[in-house]
C-alpha atoms as a PDB file:
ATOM      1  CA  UNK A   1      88.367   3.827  39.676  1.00  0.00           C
ATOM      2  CA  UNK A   2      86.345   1.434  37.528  1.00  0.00           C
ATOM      3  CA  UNK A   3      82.701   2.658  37.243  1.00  0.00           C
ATOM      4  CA  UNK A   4      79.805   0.251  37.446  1.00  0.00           C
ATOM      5  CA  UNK A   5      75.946  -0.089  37.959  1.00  0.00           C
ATOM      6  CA  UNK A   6      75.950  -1.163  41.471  1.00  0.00           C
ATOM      7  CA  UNK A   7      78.884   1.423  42.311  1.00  0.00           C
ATOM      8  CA  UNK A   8      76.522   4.513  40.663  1.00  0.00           C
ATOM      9  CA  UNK A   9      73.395   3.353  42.389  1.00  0.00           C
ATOM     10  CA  UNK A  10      73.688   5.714  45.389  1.00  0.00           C
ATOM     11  CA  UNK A  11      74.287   9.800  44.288  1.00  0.00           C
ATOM     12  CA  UNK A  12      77.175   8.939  41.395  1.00  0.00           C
ATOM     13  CA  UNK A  13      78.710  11.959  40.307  1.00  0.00           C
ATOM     14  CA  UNK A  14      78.288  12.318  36.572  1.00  0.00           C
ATOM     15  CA  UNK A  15      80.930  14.662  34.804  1.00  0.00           C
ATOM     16  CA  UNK A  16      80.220  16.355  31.296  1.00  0.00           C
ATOM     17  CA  UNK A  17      83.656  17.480  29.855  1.00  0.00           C
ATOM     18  CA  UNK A  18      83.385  20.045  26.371  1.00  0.00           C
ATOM     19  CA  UNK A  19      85.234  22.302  24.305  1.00  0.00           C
ATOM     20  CA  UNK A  20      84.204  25.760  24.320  1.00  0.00           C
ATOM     21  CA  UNK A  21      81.037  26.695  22.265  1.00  0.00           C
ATOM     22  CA  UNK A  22      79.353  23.190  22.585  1.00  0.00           C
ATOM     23  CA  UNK A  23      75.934  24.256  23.726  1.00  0.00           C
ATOM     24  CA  UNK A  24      77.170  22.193  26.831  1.00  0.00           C
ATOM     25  CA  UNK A  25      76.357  25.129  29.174  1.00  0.00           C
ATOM     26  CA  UNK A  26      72.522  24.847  27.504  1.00  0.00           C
ATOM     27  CA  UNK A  27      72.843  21.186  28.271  1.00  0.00           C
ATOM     28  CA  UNK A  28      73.671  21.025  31.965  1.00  0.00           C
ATOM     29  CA  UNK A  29      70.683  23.561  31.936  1.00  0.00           C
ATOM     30  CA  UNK A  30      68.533  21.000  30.748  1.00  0.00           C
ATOM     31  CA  UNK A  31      70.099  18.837  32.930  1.00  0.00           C
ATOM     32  CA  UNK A  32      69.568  20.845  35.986  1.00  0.00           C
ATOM     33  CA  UNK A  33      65.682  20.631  35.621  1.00  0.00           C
ATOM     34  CA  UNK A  34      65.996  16.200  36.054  1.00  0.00           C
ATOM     35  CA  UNK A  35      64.505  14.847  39.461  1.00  0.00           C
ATOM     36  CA  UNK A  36      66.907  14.755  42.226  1.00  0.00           C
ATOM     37  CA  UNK A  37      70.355  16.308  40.181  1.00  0.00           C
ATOM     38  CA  UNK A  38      72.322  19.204  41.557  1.00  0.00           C
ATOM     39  CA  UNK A  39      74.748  20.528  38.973  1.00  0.00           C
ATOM     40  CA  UNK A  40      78.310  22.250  39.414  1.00  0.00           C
ATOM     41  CA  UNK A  41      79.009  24.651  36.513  1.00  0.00           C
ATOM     42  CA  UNK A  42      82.855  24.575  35.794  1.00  0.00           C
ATOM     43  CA  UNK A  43      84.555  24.657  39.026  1.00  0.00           C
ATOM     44  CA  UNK A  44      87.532  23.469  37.544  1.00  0.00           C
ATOM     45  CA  UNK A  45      87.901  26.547  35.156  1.00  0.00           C
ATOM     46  CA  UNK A  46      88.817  28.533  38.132  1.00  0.00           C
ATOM     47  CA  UNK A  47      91.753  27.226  39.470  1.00  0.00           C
ATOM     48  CA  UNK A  48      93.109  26.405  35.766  1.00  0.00           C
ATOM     49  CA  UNK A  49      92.922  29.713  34.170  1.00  0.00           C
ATOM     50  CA  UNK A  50      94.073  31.416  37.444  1.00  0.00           C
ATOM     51  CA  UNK A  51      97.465  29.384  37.174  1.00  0.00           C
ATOM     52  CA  UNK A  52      97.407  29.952  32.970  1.00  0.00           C
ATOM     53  CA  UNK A  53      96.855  33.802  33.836  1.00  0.00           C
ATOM     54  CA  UNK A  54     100.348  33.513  37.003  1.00  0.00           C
ATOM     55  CA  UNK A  55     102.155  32.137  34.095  1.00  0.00           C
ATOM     56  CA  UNK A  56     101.476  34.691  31.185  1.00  0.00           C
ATOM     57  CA  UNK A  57     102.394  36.886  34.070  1.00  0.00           C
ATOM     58  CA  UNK A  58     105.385  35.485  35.015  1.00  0.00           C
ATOM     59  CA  UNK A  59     106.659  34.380  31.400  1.00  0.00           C
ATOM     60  CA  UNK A  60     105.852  38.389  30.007  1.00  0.00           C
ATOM     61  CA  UNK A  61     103.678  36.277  26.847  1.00  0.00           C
ATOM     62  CA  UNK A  62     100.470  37.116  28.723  1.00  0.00           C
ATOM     63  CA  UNK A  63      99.642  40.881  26.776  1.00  0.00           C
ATOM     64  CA  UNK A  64      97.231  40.136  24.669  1.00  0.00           C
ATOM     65  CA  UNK A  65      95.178  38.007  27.363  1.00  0.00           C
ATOM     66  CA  UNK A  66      95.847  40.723  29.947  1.00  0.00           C
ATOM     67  CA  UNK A  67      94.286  43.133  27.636  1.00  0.00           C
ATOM     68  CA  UNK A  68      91.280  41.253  26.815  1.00  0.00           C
ATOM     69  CA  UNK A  69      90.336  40.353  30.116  1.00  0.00           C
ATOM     70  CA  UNK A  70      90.137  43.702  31.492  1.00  0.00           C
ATOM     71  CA  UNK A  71      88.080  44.856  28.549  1.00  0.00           C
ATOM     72  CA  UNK A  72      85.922  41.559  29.197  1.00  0.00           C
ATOM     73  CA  UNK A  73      85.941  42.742  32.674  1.00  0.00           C
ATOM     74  CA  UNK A  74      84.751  46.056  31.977  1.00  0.00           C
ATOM     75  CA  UNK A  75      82.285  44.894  29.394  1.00  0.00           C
ATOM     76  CA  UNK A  76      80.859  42.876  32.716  1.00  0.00           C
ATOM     77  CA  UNK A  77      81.284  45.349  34.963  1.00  0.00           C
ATOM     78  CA  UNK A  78      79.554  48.211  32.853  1.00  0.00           C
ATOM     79  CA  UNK A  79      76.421  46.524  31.363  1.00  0.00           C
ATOM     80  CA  UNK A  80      73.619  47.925  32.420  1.00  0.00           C
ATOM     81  CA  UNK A  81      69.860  47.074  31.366  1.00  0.00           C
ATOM     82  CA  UNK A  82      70.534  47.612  27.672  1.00  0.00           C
ATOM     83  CA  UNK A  83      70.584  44.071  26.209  1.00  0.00           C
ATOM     84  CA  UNK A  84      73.870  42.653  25.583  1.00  0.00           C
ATOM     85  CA  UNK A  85      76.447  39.493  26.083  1.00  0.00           C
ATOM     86  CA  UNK A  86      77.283  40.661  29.690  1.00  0.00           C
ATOM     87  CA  UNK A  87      73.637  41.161  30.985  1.00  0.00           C
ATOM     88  CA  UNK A  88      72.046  39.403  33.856  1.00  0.00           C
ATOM     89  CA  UNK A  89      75.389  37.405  34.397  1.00  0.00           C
ATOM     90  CA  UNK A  90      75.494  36.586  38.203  1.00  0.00           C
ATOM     91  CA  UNK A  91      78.876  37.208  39.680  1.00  0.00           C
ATOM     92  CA  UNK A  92      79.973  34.797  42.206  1.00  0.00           C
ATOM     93  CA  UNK A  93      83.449  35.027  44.002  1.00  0.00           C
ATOM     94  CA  UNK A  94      85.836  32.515  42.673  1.00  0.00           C
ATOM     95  CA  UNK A  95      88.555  32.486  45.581  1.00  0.00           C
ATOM     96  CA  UNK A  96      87.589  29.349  47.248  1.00  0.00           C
ATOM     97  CA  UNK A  97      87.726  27.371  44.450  1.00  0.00           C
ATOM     98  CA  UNK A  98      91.330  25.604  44.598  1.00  0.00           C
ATOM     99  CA  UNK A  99      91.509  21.969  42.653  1.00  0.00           C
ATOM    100  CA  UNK A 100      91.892  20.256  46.695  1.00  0.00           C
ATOM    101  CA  UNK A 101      88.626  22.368  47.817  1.00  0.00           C
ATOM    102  CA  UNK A 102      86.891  21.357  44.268  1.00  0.00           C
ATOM    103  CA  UNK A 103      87.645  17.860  44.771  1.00  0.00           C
ATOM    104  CA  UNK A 104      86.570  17.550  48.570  1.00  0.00           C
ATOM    105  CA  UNK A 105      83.771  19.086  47.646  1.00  0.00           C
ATOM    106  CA  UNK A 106      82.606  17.063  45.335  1.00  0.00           C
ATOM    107  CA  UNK A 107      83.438  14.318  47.705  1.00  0.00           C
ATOM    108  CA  UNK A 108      80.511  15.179  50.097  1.00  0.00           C
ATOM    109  CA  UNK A 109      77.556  13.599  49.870  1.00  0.00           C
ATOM    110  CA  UNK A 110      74.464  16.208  48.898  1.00  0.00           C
ATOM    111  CA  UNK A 111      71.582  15.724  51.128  1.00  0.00           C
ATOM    112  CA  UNK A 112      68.296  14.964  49.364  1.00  0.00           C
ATOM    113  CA  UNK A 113      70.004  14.741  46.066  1.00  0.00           C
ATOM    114  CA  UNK A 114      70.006  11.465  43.403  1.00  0.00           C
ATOM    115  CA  UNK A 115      72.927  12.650  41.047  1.00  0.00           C
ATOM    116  CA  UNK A 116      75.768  15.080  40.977  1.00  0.00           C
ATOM    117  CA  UNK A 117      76.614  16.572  37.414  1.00  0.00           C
ATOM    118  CA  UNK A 118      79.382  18.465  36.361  1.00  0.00           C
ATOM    119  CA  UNK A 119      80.145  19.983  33.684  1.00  0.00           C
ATOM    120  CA  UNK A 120      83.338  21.346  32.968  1.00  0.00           C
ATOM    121  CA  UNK A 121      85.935  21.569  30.277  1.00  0.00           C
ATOM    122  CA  UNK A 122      88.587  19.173  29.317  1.00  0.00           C
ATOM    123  CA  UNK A 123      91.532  20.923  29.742  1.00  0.00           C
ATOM    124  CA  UNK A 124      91.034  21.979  33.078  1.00  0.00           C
ATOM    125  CA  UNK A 125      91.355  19.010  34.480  1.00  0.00           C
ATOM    126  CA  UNK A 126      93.326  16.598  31.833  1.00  0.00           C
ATOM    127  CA  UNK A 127      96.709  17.942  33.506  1.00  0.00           C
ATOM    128  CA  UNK A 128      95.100  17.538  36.933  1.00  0.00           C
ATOM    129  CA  UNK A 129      93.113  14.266  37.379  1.00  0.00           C
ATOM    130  CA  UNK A 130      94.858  13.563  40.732  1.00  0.00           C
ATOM    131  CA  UNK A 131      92.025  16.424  41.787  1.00  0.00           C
ATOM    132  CA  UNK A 132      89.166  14.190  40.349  1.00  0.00           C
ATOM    133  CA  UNK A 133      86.809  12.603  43.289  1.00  0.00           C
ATOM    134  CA  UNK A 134      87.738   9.637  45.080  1.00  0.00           C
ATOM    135  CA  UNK A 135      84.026   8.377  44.468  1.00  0.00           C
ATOM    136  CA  UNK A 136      82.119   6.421  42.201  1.00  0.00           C
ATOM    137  CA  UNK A 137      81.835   8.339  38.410  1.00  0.00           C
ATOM    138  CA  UNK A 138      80.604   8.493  35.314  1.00  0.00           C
ATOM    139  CA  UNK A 139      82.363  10.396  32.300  1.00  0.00           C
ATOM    140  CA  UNK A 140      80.400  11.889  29.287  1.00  0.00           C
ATOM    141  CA  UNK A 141      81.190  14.214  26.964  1.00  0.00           C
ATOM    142  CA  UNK A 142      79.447  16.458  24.418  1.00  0.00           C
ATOM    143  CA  UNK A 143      81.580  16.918  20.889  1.00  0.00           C
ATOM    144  CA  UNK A 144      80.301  19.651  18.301  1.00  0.00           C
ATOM    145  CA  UNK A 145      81.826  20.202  14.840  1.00  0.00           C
ATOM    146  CA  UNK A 146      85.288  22.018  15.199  1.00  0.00           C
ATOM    147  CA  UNK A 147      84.401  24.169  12.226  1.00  0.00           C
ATOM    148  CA  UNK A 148      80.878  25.250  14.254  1.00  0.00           C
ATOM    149  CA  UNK A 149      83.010  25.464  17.740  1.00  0.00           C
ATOM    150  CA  UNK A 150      86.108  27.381  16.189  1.00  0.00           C
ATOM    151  CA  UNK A 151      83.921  29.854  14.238  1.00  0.00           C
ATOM    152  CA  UNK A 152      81.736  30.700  17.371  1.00  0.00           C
ATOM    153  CA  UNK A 153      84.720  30.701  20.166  1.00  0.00           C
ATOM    154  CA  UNK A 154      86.191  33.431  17.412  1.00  0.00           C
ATOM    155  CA  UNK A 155      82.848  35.562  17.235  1.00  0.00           C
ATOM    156  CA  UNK A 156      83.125  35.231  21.127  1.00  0.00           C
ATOM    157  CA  UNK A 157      86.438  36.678  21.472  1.00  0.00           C
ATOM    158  CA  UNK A 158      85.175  39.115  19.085  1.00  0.00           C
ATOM    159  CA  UNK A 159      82.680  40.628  21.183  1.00  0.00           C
ATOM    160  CA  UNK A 160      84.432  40.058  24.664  1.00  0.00           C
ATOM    161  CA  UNK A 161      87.181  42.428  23.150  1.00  0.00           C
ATOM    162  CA  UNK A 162      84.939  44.651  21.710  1.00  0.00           C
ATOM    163  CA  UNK A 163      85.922  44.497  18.637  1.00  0.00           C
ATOM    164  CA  UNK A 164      84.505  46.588  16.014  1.00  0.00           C
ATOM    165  CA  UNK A 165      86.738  46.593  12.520  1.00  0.00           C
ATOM    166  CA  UNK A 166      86.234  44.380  10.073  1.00  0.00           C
ATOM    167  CA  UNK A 167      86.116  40.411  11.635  1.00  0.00           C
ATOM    168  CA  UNK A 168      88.286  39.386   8.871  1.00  0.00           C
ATOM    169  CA  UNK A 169      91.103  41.294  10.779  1.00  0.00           C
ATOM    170  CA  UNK A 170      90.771  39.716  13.788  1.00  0.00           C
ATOM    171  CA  UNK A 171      93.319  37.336  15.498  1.00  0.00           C
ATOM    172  CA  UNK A 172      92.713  35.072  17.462  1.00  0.00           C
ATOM    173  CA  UNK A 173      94.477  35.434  20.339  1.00  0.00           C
ATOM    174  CA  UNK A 174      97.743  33.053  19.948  1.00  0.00           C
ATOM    175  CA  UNK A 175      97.993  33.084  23.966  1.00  0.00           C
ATOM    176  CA  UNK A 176      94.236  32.203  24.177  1.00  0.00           C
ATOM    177  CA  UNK A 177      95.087  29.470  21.379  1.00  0.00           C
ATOM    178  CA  UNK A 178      97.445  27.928  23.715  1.00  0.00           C
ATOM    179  CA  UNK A 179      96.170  28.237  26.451  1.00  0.00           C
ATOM    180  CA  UNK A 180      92.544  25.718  25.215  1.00  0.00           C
ATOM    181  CA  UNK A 181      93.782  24.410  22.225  1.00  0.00           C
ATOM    182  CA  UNK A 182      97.866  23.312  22.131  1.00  0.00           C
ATOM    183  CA  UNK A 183      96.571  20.049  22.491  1.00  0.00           C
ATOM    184  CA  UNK A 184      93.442  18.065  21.763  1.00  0.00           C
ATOM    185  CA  UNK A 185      92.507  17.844  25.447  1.00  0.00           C
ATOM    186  CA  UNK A 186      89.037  15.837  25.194  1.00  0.00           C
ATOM    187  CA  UNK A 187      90.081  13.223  22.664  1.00  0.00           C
ATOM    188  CA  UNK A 188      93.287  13.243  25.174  1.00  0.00           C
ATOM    189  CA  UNK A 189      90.515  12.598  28.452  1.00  0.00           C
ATOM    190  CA  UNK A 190      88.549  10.581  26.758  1.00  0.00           C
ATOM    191  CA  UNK A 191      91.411   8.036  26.198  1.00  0.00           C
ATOM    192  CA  UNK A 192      93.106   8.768  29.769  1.00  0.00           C
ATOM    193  CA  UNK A 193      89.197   7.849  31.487  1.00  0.00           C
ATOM    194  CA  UNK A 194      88.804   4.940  29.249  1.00  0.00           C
ATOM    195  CA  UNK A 195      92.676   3.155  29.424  1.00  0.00           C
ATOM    196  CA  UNK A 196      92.765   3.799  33.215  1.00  0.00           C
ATOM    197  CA  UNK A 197      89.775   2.283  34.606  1.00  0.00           C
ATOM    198  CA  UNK A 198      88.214   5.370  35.615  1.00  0.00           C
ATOM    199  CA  UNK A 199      85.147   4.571  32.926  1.00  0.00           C
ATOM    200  CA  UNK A 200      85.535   1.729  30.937  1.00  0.00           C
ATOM    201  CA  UNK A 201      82.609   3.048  28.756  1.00  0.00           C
ATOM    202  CA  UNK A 202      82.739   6.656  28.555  1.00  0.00           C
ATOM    203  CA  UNK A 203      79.190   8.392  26.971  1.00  0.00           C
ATOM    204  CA  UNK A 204      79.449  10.999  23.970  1.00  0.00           C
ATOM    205  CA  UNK A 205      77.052  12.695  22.505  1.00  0.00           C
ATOM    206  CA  UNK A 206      77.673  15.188  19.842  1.00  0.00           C
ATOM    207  CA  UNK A 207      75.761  19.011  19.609  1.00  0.00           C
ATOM    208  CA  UNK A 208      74.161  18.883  16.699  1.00  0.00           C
ATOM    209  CA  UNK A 209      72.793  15.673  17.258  1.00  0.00           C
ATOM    210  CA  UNK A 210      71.289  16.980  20.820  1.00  0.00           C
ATOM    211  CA  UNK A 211      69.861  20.360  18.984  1.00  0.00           C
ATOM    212  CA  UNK A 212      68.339  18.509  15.889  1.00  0.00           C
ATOM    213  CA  UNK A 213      66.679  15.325  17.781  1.00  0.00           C
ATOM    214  CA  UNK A 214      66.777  16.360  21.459  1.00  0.00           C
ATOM    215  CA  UNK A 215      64.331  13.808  23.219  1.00  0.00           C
ATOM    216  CA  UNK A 216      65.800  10.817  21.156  1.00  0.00           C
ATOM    217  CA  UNK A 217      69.727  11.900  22.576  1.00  0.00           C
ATOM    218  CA  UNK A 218      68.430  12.871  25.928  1.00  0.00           C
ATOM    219  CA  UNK A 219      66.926   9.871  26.609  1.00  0.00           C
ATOM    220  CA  UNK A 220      70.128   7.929  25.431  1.00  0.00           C
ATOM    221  CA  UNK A 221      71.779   9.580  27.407  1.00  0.00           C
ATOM    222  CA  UNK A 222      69.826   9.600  30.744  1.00  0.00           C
ATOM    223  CA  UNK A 223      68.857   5.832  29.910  1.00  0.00           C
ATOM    224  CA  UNK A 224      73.038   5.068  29.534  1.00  0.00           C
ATOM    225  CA  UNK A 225      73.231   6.419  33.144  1.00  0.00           C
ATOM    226  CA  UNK A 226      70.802   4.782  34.894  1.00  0.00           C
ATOM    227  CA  UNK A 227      68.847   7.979  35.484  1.00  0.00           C
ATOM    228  CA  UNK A 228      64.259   7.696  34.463  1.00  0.00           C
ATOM    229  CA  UNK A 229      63.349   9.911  31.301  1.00  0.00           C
ATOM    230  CA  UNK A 230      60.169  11.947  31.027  1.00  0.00           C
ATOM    231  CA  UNK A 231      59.442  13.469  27.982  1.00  0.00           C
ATOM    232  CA  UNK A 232      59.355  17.529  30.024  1.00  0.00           C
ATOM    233  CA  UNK A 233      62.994  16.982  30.532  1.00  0.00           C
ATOM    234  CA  UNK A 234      63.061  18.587  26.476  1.00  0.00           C
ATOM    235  CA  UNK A 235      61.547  22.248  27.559  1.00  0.00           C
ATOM    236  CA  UNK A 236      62.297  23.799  31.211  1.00  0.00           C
ATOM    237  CA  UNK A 237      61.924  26.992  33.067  1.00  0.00           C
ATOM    238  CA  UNK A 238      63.729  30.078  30.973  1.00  0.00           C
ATOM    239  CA  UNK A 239      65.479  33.093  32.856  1.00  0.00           C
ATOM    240  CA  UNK A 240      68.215  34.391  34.648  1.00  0.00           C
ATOM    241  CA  UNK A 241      67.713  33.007  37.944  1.00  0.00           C
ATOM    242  CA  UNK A 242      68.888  29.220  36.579  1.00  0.00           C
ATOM    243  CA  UNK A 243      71.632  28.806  39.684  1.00  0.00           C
ATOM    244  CA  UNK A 244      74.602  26.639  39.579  1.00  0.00           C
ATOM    245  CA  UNK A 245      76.588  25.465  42.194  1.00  0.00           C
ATOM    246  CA  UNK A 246      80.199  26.819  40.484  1.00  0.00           C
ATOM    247  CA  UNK A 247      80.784  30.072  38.498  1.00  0.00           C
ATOM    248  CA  UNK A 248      79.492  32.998  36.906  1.00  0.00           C
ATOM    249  CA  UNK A 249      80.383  34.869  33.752  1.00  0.00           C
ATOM    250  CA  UNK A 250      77.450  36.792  31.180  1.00  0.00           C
ATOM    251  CA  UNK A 251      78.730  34.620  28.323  1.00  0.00           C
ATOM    252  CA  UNK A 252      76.599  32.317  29.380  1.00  0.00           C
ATOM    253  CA  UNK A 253      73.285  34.555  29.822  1.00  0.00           C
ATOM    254  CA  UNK A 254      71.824  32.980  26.158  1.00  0.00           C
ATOM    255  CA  UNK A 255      72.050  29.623  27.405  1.00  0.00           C
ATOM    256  CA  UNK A 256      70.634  30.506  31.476  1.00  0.00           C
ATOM    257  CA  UNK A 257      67.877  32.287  28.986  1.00  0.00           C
ATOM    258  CA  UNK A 258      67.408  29.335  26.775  1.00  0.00           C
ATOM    259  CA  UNK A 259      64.113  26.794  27.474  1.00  0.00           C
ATOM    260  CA  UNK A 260      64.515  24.012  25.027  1.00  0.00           C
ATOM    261  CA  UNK A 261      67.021  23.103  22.636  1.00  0.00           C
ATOM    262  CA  UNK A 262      66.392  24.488  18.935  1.00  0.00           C
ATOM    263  CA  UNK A 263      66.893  22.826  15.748  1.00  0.00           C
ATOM    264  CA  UNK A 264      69.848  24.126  13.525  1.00  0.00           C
ATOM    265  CA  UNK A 265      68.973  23.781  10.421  1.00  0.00           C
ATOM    266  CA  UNK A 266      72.387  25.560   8.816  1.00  0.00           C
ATOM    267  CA  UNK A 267      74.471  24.321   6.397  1.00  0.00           C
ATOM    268  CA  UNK A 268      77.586  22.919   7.412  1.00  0.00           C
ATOM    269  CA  UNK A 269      80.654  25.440   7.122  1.00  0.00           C
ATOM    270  CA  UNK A 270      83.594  24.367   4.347  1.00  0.00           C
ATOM    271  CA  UNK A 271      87.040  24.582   5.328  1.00  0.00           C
ATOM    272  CA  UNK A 272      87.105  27.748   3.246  1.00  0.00           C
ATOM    273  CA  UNK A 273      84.821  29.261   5.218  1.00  0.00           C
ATOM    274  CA  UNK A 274      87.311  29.221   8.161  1.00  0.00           C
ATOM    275  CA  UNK A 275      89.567  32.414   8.651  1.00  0.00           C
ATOM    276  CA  UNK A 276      93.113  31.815   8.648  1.00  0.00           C
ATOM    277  CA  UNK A 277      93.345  32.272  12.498  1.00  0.00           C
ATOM    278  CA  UNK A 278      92.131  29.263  13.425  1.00  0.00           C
ATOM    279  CA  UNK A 279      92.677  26.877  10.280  1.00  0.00           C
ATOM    280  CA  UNK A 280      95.990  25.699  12.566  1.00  0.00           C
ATOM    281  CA  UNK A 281      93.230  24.511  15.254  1.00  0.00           C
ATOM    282  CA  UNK A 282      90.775  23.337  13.783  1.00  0.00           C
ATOM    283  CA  UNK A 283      93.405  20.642  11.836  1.00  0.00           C
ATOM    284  CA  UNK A 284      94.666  19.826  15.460  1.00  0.00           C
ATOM    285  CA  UNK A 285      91.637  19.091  16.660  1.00  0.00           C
ATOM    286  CA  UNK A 286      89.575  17.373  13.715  1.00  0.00           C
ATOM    287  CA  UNK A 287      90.972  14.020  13.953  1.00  0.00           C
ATOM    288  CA  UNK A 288      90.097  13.033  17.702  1.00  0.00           C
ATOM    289  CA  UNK A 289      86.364  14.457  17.140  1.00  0.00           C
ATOM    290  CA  UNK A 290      86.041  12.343  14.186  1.00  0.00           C
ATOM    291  CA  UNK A 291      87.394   9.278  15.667  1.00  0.00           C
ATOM    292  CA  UNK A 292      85.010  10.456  18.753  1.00  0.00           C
ATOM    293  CA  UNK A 293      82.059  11.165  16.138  1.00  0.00           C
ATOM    294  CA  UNK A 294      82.132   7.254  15.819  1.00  0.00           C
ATOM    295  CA  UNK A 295      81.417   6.304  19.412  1.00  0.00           C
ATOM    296  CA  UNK A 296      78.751   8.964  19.870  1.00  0.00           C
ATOM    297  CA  UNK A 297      75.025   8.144  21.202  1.00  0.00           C
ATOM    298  CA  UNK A 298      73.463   7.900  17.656  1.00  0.00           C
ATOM    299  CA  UNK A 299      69.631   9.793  17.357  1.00  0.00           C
ATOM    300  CA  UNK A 300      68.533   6.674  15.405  1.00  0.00           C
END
């Protein structure tokens, strides 16, 4: 469905596909503070990684991912007040959320609302889109540095498993590896969204960009959608209590902490930098960010 002005104008629903380890989760918190939005928080995810998960089952290649999602679960399901990854994580039964309940759902109209965001991540839905809305849309997505994504999504793993040797003997899980990154899934939506009509001008912003000059992108952004800037948009309410209309997980508990977006000021990591583990990724998915780079909302 082609996405105009006029069609947007009443409660458009305004998607914001990532990769992992974009900061995207810090930007739909942003996003959650603008006048008039209620945001879903992956409710895709759900149904995706419960069929990945039936067929490591089924297929016997699941091991490794069986092993470190119970530790993950563990880690969740023992943190107490101590200060970690897991705390303060709220978590919210995912059983209702099939890909037809998702996409009814997200059908209905939300009373006293302006806009309907979602953020969610691009392979969850790229084999799916039959489950995408029947309503007017918008499609944006936020693009960060494979060599910054990889690297974190790595230390992530890292600490979900509880791992405690030395990093450079990690591996990153090869089912994991599949299961986000056998193909470059948001270069792949972006194209699908733009050659089929469903956005003819798809938005992209990339990370860095947001963190380093936040009020210039923001307002790009918001101004691309049709939706009024104000300058408080850049610093919101911190804590735990953030709520989402979606999922869950502590993972997230830095960015439901966060209150403004923070300048990185690092220098940029060098292919040898990168561990042998995900090298093979990275190169997969390096050419459809930088052609993706290109088309991004520039900060000047």
């Amino acid at each position: 469905m082609m996405a105009s002005n006029s069609d947007c104008s009443k409660q458009p629903r305004i998607f914001l596909w990532c990769w992992p380890r974009a900061i995207s989760t810090c930007f739909l918190k942003c996003l959650g503070f603008v006048e008039g939005v209620q945001v879903w928080h992956e409710p895709y995810q759900i149904p995706h990684n419960a069929e990945g998960m039936r067929h490591l089952t089924e297929t016997g290649c699941g091991k490794a991912m069986e092993t470190l999602m119970k530790e993950f679960v563990g880690a969740v399901t023992s943190a107490t007040g101590e200060a970690n990854e897991f705390s303060g994580g709220r978590l919210m039964p995912d059983e209702k959320f099939t890909y037809p309940w998702i996409k009814s759902a997200l059908e209905e109209e939300e009373p006293d609302k302006k806009y309907i965001i979602i953020k969610d991540t691009a392979y969850a839905i790229y084999k799916n889109p039959e489950w995408l809305p029947e309503v007017p849309s918008r499609h944006t997505f936020i693009i960060r540095h494979p060599y910054l994504s990889m690297t974190s999504h790595r230390k992530l793993l890292m600490r979900m498993s509880n791992f405690r040797s030395d990093p450079s003997e990690f591996e990153f899980v090869s089912e994991i590896a599949d299961h986000f990154y056998n193909k470059d899934y948001m270069y792949l939506l972006w194209k699908m969204v733009k050659d089929s009509g469903k956005d003819s001008s798809p938005i992209i912003i990339d990370a860095e960009d947001l963190m380093n000059y936040p009020e210039k992108v923001l307002k790009k952004y918001l101004d691309a959608l049709g939706i009024p800037f104000q300058e408080s948009y850049t610093n919101w309410k911190g804590g735990r209590d953030y709520v989402v209309a979606g999922k869950r997980r502590g993972i997230f508990d830095k960015a439901f902490r966060s209150s403004c977006f923070l300048p990185q000021n690092h220098v940029m990591l060098k292919r040898e930098d990168l561990t042998p583990d995900i090298i093979g990724i990275v190169d997969r998915i390096m050419p459809g960010y930088e052609e993706m780079y290109q088309y991004r909302l520039k900060p000047e």
